[in-house]
PDB file of N, CA and C in Angstrom:
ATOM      1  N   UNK A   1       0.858  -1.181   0.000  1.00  0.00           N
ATOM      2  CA  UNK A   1       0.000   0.000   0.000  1.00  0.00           C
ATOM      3  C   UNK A   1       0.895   1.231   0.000  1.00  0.00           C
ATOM      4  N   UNK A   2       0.738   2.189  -0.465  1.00  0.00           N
ATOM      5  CA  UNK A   2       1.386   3.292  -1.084  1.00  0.00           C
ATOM      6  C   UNK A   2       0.463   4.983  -0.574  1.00  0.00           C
ATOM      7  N   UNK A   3       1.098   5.548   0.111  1.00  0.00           N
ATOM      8  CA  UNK A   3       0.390   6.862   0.312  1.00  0.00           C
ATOM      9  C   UNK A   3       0.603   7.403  -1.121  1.00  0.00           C
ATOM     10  N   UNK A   4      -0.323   8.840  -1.304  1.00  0.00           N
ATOM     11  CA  UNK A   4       0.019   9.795  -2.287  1.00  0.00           C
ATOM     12  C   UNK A   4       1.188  10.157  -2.213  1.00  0.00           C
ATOM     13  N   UNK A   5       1.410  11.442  -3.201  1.00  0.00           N
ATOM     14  CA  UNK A   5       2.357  12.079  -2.942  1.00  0.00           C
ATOM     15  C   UNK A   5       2.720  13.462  -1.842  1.00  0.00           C
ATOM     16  N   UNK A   6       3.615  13.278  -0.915  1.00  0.00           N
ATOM     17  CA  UNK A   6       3.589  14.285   0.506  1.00  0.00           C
ATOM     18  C   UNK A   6       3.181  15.198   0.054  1.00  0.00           C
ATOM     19  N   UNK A   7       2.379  16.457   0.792  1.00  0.00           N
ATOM     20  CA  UNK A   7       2.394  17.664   0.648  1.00  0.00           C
ATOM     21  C   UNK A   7       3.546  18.622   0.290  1.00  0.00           C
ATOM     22  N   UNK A   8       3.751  19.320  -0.176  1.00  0.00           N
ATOM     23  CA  UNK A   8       4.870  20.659  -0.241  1.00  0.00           C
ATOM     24  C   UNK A   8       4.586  21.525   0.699  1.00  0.00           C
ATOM     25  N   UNK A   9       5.246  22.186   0.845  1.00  0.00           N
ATOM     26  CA  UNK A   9       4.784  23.027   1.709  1.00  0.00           C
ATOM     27  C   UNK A   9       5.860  24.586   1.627  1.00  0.00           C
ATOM     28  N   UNK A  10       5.281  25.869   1.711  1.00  0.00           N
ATOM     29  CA  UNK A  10       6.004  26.800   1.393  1.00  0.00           C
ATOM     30  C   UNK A  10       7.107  27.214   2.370  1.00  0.00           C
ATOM     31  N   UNK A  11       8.040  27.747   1.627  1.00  0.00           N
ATOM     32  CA  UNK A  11       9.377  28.264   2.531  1.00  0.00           C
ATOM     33  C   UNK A  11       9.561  26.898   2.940  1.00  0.00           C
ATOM     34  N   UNK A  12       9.551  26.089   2.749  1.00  0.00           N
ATOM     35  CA  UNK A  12      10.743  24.433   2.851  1.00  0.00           C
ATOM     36  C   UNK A  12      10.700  23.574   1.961  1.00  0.00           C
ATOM     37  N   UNK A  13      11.106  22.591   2.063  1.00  0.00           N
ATOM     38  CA  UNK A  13      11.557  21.004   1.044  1.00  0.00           C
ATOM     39  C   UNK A  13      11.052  20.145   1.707  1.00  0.00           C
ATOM     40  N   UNK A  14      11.125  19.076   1.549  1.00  0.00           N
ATOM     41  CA  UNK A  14      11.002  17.689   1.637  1.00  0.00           C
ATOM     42  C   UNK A  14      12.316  16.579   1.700  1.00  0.00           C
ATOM     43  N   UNK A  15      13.184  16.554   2.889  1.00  0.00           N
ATOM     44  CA  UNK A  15      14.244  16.201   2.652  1.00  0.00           C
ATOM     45  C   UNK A  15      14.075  14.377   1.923  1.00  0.00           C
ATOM     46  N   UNK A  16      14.873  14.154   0.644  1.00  0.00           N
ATOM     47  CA  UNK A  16      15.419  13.073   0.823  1.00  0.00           C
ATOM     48  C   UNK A  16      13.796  12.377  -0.101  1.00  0.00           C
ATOM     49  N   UNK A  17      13.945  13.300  -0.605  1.00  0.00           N
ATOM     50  CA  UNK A  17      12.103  13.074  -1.507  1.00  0.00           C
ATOM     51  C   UNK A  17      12.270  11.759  -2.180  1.00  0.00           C
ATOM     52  N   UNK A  18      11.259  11.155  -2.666  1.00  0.00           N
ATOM     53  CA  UNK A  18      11.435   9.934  -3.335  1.00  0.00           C
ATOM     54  C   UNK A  18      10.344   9.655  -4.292  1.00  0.00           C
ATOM     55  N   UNK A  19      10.118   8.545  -4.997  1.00  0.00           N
ATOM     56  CA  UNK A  19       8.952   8.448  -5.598  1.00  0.00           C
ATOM     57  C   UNK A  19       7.939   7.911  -5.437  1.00  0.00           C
ATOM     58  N   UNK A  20       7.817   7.068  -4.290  1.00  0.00           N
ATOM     59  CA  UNK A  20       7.048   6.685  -3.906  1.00  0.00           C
ATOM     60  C   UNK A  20       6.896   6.373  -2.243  1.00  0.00           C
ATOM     61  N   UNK A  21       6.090   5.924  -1.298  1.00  0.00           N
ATOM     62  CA  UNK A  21       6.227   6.131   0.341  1.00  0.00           C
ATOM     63  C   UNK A  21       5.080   5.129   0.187  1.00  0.00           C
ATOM     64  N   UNK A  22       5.873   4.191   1.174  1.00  0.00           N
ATOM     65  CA  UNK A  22       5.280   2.380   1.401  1.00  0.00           C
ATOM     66  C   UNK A  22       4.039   2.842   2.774  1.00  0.00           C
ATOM     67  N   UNK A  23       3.884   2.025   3.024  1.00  0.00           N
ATOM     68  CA  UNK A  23       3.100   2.351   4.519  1.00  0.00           C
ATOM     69  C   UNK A  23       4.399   2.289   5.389  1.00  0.00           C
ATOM     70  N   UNK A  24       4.023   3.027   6.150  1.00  0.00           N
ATOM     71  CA  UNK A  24       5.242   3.299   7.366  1.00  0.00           C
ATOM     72  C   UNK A  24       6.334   4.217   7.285  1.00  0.00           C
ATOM     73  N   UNK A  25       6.497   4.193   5.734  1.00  0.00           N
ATOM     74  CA  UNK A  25       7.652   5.087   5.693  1.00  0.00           C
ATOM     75  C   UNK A  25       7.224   6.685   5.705  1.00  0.00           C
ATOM     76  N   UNK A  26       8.596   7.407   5.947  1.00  0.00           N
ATOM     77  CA  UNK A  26       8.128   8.686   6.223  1.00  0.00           C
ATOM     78  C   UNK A  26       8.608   9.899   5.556  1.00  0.00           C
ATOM     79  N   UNK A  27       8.350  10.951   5.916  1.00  0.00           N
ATOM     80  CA  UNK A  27       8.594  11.810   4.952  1.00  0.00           C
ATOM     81  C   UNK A  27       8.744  13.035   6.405  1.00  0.00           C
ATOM     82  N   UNK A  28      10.096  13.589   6.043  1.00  0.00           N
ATOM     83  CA  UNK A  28      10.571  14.932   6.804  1.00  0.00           C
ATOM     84  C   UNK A  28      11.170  16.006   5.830  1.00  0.00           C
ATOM     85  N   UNK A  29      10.617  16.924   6.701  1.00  0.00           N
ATOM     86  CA  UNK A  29      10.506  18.115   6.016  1.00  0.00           C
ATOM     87  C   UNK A  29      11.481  19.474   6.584  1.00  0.00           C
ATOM     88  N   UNK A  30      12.203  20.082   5.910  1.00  0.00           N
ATOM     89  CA  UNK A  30      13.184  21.260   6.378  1.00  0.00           C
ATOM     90  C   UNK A  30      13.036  22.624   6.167  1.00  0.00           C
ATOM     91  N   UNK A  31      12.627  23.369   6.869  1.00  0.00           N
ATOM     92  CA  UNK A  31      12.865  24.769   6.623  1.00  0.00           C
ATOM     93  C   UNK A  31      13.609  25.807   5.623  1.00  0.00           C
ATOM     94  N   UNK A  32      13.426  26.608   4.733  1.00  0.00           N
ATOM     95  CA  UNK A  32      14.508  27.416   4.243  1.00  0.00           C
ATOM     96  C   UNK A  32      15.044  28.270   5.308  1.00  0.00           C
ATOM     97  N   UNK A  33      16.232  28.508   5.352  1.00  0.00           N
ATOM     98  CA  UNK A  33      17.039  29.509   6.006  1.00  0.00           C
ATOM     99  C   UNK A  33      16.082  30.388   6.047  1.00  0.00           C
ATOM    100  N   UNK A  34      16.090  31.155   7.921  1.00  0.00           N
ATOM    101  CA  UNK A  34      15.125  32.068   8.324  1.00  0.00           C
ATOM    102  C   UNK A  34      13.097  31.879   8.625  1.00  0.00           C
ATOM    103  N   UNK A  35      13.558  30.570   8.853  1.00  0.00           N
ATOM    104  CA  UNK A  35      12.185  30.171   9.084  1.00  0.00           C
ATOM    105  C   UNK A  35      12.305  29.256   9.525  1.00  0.00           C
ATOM    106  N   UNK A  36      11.006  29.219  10.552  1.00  0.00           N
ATOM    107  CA  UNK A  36      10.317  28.840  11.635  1.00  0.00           C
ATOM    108  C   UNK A  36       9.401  27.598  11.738  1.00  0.00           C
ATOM    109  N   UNK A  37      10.469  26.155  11.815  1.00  0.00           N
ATOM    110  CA  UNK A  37       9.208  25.465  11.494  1.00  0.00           C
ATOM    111  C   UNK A  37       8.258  25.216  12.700  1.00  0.00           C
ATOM    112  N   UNK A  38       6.724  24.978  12.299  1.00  0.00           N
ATOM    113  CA  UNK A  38       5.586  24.918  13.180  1.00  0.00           C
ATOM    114  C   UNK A  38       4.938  23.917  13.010  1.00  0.00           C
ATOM    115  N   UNK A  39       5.065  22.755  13.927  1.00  0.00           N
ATOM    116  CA  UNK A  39       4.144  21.135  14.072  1.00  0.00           C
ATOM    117  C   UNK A  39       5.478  20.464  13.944  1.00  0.00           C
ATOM    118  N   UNK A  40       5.019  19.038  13.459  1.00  0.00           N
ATOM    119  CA  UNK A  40       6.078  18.040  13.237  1.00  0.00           C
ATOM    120  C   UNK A  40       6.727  17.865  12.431  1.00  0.00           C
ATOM    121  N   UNK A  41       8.315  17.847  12.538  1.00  0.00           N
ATOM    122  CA  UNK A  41       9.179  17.240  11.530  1.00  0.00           C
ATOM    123  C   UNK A  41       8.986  16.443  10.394  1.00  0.00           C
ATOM    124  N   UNK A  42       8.335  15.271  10.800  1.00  0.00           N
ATOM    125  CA  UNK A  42       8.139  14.078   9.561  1.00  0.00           C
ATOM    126  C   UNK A  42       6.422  13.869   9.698  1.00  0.00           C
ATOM    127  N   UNK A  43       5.912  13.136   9.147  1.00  0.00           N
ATOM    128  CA  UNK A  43       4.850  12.798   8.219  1.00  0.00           C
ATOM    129  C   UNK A  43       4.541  11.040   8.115  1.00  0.00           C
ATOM    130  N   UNK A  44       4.155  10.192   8.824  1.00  0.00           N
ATOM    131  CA  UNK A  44       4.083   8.912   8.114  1.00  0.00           C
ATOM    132  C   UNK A  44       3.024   8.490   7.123  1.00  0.00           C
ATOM    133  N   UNK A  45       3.254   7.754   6.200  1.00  0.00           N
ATOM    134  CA  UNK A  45       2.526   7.061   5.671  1.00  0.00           C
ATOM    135  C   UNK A  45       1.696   5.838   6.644  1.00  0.00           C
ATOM    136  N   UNK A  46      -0.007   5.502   6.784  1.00  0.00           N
ATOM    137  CA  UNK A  46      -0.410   5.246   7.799  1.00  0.00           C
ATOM    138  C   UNK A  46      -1.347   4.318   6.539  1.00  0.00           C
ATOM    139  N   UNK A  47      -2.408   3.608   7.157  1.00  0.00           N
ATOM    140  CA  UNK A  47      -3.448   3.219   6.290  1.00  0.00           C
ATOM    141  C   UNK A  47      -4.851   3.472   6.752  1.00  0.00           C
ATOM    142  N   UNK A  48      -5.999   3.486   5.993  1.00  0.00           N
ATOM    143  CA  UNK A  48      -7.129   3.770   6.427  1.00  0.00           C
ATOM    144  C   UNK A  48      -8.183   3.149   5.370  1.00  0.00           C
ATOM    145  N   UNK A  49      -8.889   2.239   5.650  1.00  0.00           N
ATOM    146  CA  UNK A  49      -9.862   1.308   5.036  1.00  0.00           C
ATOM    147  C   UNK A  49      -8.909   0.983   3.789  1.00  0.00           C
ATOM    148  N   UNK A  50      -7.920   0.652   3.860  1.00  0.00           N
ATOM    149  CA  UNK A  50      -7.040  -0.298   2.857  1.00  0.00           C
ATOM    150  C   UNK A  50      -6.522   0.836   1.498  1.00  0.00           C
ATOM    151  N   UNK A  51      -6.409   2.273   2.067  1.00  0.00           N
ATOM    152  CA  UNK A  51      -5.764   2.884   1.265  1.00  0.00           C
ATOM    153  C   UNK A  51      -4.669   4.068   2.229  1.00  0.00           C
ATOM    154  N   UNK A  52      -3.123   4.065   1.607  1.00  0.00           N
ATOM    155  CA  UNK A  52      -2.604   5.288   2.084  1.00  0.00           C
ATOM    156  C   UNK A  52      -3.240   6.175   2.361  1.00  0.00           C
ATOM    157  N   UNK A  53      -2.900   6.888   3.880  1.00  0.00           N
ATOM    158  CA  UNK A  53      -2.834   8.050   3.954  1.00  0.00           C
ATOM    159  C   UNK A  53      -1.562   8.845   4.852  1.00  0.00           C
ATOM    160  N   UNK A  54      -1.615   9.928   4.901  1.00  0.00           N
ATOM    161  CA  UNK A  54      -0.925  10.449   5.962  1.00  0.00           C
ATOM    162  C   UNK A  54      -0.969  10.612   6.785  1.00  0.00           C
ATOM    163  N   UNK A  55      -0.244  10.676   8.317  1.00  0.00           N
ATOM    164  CA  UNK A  55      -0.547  10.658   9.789  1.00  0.00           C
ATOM    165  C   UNK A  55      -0.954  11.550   9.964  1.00  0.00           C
ATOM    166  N   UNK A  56      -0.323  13.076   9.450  1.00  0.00           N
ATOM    167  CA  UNK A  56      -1.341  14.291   9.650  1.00  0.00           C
ATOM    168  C   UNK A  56      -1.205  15.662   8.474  1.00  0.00           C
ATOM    169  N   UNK A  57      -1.340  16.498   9.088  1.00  0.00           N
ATOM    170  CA  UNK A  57      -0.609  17.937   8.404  1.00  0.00           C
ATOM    171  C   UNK A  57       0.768  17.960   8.162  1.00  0.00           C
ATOM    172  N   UNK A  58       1.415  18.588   6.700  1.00  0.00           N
ATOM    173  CA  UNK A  58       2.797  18.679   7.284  1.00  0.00           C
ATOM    174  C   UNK A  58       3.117  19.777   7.834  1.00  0.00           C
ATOM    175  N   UNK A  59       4.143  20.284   8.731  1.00  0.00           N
ATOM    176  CA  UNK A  59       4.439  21.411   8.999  1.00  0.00           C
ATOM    177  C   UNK A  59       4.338  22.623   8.461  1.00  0.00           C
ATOM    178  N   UNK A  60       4.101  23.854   9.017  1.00  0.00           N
ATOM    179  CA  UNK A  60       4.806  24.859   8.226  1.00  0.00           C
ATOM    180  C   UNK A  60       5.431  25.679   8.394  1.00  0.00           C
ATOM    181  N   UNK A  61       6.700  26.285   7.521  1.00  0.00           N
ATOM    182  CA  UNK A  61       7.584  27.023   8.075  1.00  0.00           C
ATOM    183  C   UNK A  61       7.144  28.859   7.483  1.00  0.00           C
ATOM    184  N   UNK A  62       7.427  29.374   8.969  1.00  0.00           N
ATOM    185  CA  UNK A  62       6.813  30.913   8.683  1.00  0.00           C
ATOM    186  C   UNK A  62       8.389  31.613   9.515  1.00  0.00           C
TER     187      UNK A  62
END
């Protein structure tokens, strides 16, 4: 089972991006220089009635 593809999110990246995210695996996210990230670092891939999803919001950096 396979989540989508992570969110983006403005003023950061997605370290270490890939093409695809299994269940479990995860996805962390980095700030651009001068910003503030807000929530959690990483992101898992989780399941829900037998399809990927994500554990939650990704961060955002302000």
């Amino acid at each position: 089972i396979y989540c989508p593809a992570p969110p983006q999110i403005d003023n950061g990246i997605i370290q270490e991006e890939r093409d695809h995210y299994g269940y479990r695996q995860s996805v962390t996210y980095a700030c651009n220089k001068g910003f503030t990230m807000i929530g959690e670092h990483s992101i898992y891939c989780t399941v829900n009635n037998d399809e990927g999803e994500w554990s939650g919001p990704p961060p955002e950096c302000r």
